[in-house]
PDB file of N, CA and C in Angstrom:
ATOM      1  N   UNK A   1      18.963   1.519 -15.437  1.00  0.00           N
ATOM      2  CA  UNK A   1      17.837   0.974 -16.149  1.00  0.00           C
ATOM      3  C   UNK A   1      16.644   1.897 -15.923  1.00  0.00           C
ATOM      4  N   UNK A   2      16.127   1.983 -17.291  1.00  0.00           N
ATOM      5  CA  UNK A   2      14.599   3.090 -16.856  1.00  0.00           C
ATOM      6  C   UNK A   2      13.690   2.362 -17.239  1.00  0.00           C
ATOM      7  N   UNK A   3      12.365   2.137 -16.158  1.00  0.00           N
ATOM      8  CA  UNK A   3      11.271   1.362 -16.526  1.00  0.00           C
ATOM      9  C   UNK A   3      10.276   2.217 -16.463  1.00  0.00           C
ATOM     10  N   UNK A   4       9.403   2.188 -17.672  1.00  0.00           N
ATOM     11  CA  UNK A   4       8.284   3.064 -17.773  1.00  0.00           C
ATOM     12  C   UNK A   4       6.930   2.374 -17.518  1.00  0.00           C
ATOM     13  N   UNK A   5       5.881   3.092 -17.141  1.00  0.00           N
ATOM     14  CA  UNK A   5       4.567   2.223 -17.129  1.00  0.00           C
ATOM     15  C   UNK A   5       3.510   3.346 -16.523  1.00  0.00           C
ATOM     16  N   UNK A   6       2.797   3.231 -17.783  1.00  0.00           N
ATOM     17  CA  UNK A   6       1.704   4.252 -17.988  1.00  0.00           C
ATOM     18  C   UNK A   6       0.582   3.920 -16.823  1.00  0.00           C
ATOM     19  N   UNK A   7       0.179   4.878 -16.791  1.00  0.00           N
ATOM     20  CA  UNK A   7      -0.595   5.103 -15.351  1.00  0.00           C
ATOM     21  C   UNK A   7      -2.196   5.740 -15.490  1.00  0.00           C
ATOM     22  N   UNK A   8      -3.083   5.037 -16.230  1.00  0.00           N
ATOM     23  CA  UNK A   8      -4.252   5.240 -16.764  1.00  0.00           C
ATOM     24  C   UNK A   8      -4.890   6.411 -15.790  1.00  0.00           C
ATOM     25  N   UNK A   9      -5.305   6.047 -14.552  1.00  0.00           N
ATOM     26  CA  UNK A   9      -5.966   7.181 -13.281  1.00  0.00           C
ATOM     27  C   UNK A   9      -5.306   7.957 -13.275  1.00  0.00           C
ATOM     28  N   UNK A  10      -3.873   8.327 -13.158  1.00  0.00           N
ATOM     29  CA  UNK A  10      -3.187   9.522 -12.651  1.00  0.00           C
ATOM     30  C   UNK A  10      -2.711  10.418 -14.267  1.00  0.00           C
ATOM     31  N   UNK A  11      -3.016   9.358 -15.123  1.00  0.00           N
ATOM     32  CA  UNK A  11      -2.255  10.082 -16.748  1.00  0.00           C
ATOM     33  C   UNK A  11      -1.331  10.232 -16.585  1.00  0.00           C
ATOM     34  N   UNK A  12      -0.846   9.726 -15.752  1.00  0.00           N
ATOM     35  CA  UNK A  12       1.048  10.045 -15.628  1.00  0.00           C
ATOM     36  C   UNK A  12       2.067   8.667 -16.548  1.00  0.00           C
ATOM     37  N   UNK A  13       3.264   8.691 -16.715  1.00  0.00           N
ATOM     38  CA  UNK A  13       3.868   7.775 -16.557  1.00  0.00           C
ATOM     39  C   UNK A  13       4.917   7.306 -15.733  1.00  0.00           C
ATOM     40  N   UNK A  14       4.949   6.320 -14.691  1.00  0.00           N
ATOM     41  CA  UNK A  14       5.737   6.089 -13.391  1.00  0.00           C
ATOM     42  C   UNK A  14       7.217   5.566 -14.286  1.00  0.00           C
ATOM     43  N   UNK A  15       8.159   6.124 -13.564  1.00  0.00           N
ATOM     44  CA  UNK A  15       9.480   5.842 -14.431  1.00  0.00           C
ATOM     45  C   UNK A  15       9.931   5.413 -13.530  1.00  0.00           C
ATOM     46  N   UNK A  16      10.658   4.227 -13.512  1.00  0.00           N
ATOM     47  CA  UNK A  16      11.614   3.810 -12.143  1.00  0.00           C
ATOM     48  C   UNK A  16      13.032   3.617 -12.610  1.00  0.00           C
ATOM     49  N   UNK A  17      13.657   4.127 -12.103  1.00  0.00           N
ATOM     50  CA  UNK A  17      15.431   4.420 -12.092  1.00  0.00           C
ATOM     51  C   UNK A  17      16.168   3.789 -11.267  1.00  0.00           C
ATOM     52  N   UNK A  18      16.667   2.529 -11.940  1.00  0.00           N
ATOM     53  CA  UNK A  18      17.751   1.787 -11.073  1.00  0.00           C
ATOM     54  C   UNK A  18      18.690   1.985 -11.720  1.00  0.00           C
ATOM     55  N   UNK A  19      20.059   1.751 -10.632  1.00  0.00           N
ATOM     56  CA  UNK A  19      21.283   2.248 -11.028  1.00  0.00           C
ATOM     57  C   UNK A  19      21.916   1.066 -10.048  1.00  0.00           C
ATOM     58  N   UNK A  20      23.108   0.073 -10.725  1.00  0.00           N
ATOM     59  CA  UNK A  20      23.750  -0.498  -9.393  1.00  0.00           C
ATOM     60  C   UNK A  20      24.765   0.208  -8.596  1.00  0.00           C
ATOM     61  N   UNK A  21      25.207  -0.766  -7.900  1.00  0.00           N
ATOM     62  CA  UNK A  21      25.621  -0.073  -6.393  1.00  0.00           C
ATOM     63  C   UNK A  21      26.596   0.829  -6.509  1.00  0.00           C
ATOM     64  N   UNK A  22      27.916   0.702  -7.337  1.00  0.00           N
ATOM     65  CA  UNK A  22      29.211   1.735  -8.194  1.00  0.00           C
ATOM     66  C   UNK A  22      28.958   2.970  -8.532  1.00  0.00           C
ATOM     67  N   UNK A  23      27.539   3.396  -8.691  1.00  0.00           N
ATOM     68  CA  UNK A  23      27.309   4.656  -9.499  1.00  0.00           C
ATOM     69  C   UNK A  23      27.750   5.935  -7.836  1.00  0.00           C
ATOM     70  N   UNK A  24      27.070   5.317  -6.855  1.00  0.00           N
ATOM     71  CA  UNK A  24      27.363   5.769  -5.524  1.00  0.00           C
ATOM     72  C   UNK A  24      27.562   5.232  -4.117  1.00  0.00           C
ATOM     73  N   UNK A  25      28.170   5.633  -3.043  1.00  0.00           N
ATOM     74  CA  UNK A  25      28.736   5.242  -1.824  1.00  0.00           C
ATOM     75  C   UNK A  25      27.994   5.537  -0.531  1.00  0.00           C
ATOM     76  N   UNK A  26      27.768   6.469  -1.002  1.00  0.00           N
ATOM     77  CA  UNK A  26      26.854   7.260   0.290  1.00  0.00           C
ATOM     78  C   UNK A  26      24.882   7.774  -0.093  1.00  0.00           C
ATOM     79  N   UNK A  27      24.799   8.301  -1.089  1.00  0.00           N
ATOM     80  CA  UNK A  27      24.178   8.950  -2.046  1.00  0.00           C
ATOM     81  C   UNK A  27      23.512   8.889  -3.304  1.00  0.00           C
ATOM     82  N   UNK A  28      22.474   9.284  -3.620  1.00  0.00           N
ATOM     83  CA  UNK A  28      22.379   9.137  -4.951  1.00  0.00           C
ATOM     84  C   UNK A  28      20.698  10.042  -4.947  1.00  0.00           C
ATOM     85  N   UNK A  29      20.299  11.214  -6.002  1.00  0.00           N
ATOM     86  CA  UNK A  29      19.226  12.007  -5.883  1.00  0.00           C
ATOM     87  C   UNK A  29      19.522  12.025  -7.595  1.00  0.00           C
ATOM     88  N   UNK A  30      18.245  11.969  -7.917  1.00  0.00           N
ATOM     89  CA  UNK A  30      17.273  12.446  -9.235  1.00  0.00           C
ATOM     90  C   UNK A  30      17.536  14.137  -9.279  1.00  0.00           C
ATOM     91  N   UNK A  31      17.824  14.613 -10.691  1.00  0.00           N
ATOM     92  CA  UNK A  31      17.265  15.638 -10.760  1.00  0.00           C
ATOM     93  C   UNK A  31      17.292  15.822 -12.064  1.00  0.00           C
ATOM     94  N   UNK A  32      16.280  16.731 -12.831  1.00  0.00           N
ATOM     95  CA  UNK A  32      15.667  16.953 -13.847  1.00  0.00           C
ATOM     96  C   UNK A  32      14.793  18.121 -13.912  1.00  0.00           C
ATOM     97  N   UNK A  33      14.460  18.379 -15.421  1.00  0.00           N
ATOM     98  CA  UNK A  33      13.845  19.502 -16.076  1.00  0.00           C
ATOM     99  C   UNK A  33      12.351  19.610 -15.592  1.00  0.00           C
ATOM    100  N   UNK A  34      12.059  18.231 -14.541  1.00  0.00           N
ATOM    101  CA  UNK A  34      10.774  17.771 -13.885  1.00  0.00           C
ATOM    102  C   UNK A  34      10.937  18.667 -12.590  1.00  0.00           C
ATOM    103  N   UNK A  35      11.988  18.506 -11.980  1.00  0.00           N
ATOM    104  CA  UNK A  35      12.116  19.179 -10.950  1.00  0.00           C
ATOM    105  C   UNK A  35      13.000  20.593 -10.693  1.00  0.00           C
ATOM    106  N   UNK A  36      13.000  20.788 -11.345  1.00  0.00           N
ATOM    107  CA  UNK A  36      13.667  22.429 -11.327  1.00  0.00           C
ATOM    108  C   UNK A  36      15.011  22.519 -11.423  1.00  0.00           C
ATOM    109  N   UNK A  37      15.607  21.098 -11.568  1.00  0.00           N
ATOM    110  CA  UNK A  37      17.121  21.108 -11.456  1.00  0.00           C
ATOM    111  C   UNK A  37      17.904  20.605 -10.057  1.00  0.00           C
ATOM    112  N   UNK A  38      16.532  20.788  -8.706  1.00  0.00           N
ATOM    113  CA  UNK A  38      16.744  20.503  -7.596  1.00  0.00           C
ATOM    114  C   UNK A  38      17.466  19.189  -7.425  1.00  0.00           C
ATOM    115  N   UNK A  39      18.242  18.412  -6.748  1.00  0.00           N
ATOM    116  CA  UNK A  39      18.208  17.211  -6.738  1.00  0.00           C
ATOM    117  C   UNK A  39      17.880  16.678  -5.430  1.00  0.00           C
ATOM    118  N   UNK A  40      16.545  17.185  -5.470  1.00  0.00           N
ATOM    119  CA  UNK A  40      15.673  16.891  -4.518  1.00  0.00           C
ATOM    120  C   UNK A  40      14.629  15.402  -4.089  1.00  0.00           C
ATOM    121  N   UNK A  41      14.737  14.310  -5.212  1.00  0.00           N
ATOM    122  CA  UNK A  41      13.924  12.935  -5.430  1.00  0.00           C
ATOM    123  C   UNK A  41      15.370  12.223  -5.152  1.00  0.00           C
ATOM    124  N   UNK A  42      15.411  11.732  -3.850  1.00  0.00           N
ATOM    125  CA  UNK A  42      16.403  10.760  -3.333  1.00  0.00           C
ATOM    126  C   UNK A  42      16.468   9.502  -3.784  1.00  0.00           C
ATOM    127  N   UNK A  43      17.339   8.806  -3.914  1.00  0.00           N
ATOM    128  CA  UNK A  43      16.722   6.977  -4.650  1.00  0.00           C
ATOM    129  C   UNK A  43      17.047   6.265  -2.772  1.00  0.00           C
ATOM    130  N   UNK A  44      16.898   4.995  -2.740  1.00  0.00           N
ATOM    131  CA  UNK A  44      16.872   4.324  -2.189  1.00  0.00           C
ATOM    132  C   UNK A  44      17.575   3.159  -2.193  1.00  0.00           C
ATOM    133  N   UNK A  45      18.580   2.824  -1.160  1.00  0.00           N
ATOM    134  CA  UNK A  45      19.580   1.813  -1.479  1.00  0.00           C
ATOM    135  C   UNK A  45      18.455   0.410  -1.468  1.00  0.00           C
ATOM    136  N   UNK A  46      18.925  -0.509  -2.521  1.00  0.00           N
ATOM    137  CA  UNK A  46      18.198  -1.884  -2.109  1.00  0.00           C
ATOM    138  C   UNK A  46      18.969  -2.809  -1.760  1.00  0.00           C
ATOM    139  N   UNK A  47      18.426  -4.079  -1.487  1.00  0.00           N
ATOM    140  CA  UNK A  47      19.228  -5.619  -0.609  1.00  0.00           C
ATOM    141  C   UNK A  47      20.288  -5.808  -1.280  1.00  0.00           C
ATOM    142  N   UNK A  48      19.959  -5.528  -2.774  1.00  0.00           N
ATOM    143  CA  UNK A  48      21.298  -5.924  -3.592  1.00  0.00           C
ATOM    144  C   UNK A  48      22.607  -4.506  -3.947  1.00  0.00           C
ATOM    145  N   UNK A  49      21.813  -3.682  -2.845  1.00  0.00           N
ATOM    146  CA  UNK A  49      22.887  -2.865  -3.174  1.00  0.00           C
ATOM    147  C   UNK A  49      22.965  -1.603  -4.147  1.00  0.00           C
ATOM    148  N   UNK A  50      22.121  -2.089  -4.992  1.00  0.00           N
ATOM    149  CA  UNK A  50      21.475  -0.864  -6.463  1.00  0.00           C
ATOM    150  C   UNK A  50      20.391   0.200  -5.906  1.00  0.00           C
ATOM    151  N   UNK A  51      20.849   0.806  -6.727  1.00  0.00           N
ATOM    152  CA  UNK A  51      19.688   2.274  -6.188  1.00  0.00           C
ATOM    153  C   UNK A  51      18.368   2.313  -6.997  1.00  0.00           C
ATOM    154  N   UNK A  52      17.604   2.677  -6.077  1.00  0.00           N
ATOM    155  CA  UNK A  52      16.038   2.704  -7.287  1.00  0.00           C
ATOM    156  C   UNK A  52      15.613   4.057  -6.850  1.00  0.00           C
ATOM    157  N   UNK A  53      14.336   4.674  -7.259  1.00  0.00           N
ATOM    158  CA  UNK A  53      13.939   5.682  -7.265  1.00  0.00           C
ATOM    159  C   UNK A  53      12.208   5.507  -8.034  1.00  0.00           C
ATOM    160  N   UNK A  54      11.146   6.369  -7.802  1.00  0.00           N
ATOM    161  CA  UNK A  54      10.776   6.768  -9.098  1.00  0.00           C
ATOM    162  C   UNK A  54       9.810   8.166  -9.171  1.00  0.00           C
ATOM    163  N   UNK A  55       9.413   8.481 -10.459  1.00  0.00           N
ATOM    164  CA  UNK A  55       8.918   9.650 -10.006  1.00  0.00           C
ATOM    165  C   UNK A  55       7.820   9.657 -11.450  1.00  0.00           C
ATOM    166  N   UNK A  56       6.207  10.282 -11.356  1.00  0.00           N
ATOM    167  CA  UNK A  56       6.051  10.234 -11.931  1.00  0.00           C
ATOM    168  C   UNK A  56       5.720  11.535 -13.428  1.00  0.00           C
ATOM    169  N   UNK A  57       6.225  11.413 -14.410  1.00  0.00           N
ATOM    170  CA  UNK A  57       6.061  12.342 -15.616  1.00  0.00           C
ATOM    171  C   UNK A  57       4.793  12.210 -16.431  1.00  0.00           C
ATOM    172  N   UNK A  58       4.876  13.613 -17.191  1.00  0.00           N
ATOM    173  CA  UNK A  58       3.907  13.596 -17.743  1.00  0.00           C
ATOM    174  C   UNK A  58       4.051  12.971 -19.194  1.00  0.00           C
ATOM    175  N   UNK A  59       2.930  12.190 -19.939  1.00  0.00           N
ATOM    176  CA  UNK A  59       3.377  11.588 -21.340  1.00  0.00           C
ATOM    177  C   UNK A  59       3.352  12.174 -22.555  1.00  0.00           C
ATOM    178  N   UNK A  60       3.947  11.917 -22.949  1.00  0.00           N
ATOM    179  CA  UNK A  60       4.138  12.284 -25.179  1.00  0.00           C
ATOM    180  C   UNK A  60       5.220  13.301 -24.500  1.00  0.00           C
ATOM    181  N   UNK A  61       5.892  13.172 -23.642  1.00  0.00           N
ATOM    182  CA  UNK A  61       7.118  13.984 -23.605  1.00  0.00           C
ATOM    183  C   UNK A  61       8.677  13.383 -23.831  1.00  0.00           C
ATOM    184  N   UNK A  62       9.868  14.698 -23.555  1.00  0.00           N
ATOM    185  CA  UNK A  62      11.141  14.294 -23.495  1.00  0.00           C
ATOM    186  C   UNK A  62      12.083  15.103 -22.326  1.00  0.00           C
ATOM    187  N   UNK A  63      12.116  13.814 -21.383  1.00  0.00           N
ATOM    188  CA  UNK A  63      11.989  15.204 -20.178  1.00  0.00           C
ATOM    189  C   UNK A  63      13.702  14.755 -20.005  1.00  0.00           C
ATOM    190  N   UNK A  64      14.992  15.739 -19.596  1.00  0.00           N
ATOM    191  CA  UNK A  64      16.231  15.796 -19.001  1.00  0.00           C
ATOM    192  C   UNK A  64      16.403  15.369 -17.558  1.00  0.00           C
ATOM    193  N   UNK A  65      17.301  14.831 -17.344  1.00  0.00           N
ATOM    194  CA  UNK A  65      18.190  14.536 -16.309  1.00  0.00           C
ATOM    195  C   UNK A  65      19.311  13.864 -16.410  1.00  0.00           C
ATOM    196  N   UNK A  66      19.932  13.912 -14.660  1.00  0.00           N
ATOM    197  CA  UNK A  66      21.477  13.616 -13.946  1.00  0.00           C
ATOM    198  C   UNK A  66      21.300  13.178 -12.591  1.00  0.00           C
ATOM    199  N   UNK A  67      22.079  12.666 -12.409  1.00  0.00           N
ATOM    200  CA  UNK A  67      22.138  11.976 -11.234  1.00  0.00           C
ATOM    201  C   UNK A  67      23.263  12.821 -10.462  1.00  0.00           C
ATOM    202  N   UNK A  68      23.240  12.482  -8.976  1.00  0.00           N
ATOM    203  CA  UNK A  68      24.173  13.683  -8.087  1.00  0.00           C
ATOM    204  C   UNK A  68      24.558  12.732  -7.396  1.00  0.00           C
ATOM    205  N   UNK A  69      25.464  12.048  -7.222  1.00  0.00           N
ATOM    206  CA  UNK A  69      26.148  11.181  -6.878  1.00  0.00           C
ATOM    207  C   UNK A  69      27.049  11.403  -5.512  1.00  0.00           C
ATOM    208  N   UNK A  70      26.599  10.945  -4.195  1.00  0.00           N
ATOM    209  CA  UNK A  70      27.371  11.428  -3.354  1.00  0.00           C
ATOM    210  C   UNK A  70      27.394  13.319  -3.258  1.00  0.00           C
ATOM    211  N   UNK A  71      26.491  13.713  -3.614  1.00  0.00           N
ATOM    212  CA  UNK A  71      26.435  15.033  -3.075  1.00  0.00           C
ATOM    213  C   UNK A  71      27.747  16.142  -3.998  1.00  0.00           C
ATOM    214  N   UNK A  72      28.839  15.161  -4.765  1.00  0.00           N
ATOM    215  CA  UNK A  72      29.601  15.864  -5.420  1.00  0.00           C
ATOM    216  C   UNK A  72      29.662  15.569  -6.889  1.00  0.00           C
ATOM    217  N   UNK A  73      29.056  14.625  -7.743  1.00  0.00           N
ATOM    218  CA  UNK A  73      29.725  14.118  -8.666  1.00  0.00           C
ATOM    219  C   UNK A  73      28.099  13.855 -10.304  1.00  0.00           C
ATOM    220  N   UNK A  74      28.147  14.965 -10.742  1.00  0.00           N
ATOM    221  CA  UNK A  74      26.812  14.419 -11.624  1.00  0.00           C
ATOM    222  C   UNK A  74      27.310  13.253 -12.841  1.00  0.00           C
ATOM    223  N   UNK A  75      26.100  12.292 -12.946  1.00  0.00           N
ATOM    224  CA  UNK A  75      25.835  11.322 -13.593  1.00  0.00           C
ATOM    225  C   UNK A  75      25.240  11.166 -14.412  1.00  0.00           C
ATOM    226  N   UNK A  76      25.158  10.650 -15.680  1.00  0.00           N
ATOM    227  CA  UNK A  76      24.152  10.582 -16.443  1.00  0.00           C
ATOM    228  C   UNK A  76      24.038   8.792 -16.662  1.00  0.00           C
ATOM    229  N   UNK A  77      22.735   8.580 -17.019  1.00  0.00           N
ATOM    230  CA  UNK A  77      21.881   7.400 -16.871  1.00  0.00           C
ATOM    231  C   UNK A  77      22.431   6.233 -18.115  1.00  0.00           C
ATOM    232  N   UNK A  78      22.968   5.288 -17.948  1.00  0.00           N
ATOM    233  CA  UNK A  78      23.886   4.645 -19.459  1.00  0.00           C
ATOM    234  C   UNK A  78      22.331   4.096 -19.904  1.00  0.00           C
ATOM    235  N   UNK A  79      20.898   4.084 -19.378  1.00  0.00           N
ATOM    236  CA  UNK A  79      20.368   3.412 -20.234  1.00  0.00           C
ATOM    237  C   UNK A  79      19.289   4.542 -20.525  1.00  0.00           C
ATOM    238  N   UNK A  80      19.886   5.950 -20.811  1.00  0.00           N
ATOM    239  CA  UNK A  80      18.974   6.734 -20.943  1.00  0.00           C
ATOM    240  C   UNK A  80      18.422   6.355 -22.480  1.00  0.00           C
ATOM    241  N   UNK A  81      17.228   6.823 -22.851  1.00  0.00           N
ATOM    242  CA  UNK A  81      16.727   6.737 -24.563  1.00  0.00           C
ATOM    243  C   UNK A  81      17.488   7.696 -25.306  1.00  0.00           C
ATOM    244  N   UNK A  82      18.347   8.587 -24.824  1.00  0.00           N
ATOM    245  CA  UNK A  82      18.877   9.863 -25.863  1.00  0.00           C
ATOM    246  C   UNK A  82      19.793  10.540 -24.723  1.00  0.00           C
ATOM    247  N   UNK A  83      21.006  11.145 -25.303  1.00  0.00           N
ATOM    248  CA  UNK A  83      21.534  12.845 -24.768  1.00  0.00           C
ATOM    249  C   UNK A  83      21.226  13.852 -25.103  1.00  0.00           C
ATOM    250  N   UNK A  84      21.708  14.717 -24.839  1.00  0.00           N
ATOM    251  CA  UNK A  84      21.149  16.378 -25.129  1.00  0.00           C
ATOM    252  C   UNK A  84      22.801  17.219 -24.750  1.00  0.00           C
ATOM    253  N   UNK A  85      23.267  17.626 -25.420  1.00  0.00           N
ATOM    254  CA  UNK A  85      24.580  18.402 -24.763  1.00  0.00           C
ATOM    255  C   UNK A  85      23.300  19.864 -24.001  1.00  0.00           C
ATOM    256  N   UNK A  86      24.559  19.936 -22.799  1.00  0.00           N
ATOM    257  CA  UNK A  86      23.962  20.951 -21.954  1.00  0.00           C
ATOM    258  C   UNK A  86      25.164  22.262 -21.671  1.00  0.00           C
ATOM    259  N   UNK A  87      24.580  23.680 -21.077  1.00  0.00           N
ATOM    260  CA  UNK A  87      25.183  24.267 -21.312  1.00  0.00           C
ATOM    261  C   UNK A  87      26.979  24.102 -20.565  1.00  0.00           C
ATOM    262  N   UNK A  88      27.056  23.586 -19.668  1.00  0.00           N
ATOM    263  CA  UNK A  88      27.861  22.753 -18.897  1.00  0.00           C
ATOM    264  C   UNK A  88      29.319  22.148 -19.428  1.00  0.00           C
ATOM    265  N   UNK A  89      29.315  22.072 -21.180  1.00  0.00           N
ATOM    266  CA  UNK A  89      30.154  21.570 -21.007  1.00  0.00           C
ATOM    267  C   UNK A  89      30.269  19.429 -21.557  1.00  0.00           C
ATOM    268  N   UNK A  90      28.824  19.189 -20.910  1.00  0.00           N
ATOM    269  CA  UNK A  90      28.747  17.843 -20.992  1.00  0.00           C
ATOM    270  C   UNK A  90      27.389  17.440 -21.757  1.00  0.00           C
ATOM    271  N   UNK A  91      26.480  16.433 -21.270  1.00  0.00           N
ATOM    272  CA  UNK A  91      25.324  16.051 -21.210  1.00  0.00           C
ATOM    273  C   UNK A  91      24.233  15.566 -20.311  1.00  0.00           C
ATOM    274  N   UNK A  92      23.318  15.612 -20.788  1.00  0.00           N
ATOM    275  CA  UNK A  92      22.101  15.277 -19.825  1.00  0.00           C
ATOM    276  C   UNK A  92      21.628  14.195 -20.634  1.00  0.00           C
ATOM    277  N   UNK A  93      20.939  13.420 -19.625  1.00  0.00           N
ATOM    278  CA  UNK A  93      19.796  12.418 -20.060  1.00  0.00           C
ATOM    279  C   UNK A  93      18.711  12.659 -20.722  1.00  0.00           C
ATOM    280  N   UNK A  94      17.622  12.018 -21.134  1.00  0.00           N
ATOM    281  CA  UNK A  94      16.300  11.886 -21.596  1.00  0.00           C
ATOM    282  C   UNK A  94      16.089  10.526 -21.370  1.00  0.00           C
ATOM    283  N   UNK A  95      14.782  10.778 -20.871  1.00  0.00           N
ATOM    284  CA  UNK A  95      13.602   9.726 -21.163  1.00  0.00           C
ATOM    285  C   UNK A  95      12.621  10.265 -21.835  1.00  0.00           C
ATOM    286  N   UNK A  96      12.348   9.741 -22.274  1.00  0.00           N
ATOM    287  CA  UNK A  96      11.580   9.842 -23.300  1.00  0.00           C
ATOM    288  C   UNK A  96      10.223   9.543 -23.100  1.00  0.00           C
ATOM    289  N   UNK A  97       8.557   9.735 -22.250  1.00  0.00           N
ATOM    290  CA  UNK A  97       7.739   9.567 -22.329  1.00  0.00           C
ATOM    291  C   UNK A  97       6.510   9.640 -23.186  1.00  0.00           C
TER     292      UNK A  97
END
């Protein structure tokens, strides 16, 4: 699930990324065209088990990402706004700000 919410002081928009508990076991890191590809923005297990995260983007954009699942396995987001085939083979996410 991606929740957006515009952020008047910072001009940003805060995106929060939950994923339930199946997507990963051990693991679970953000990465995107925001961050260099790094999958460096860790999520955080919650009570129920689902992973959250968030990070904030800049708006009137369409920014990519995947999820790194356990350190071996990339993911893409089922409630992303759009795909993008990537050079890879597969696809990447969008959100869409």
């Amino acid at each position: 699930m991606l929740k957006k919410r515009k952020s008047k002081q910072k001009k940003k928009v805060t995106v929060t990324f939950t994923l339930p508990s199946e997507f990963a076991t051990e693991s679970l890191h953000l990465a995107g065209d925001f961050t260099g590809w790094e999958a460096s923005c860790a999520f955080k297990r919650q009570k129920d088990g689902s992973w959250r995260t968030t990070f904030d983007l800049e708006p009137g954009g369409e920014h990519q990402f995947r999820y790194l699942a356990d350190g071996q396995r990339w993911v893409n987001d089922p409630a992303a706004d759009r795909y993008v085939p990537n050079p890879y083979g597969s696809e990447n996410s969008i959100v869409i700000t």
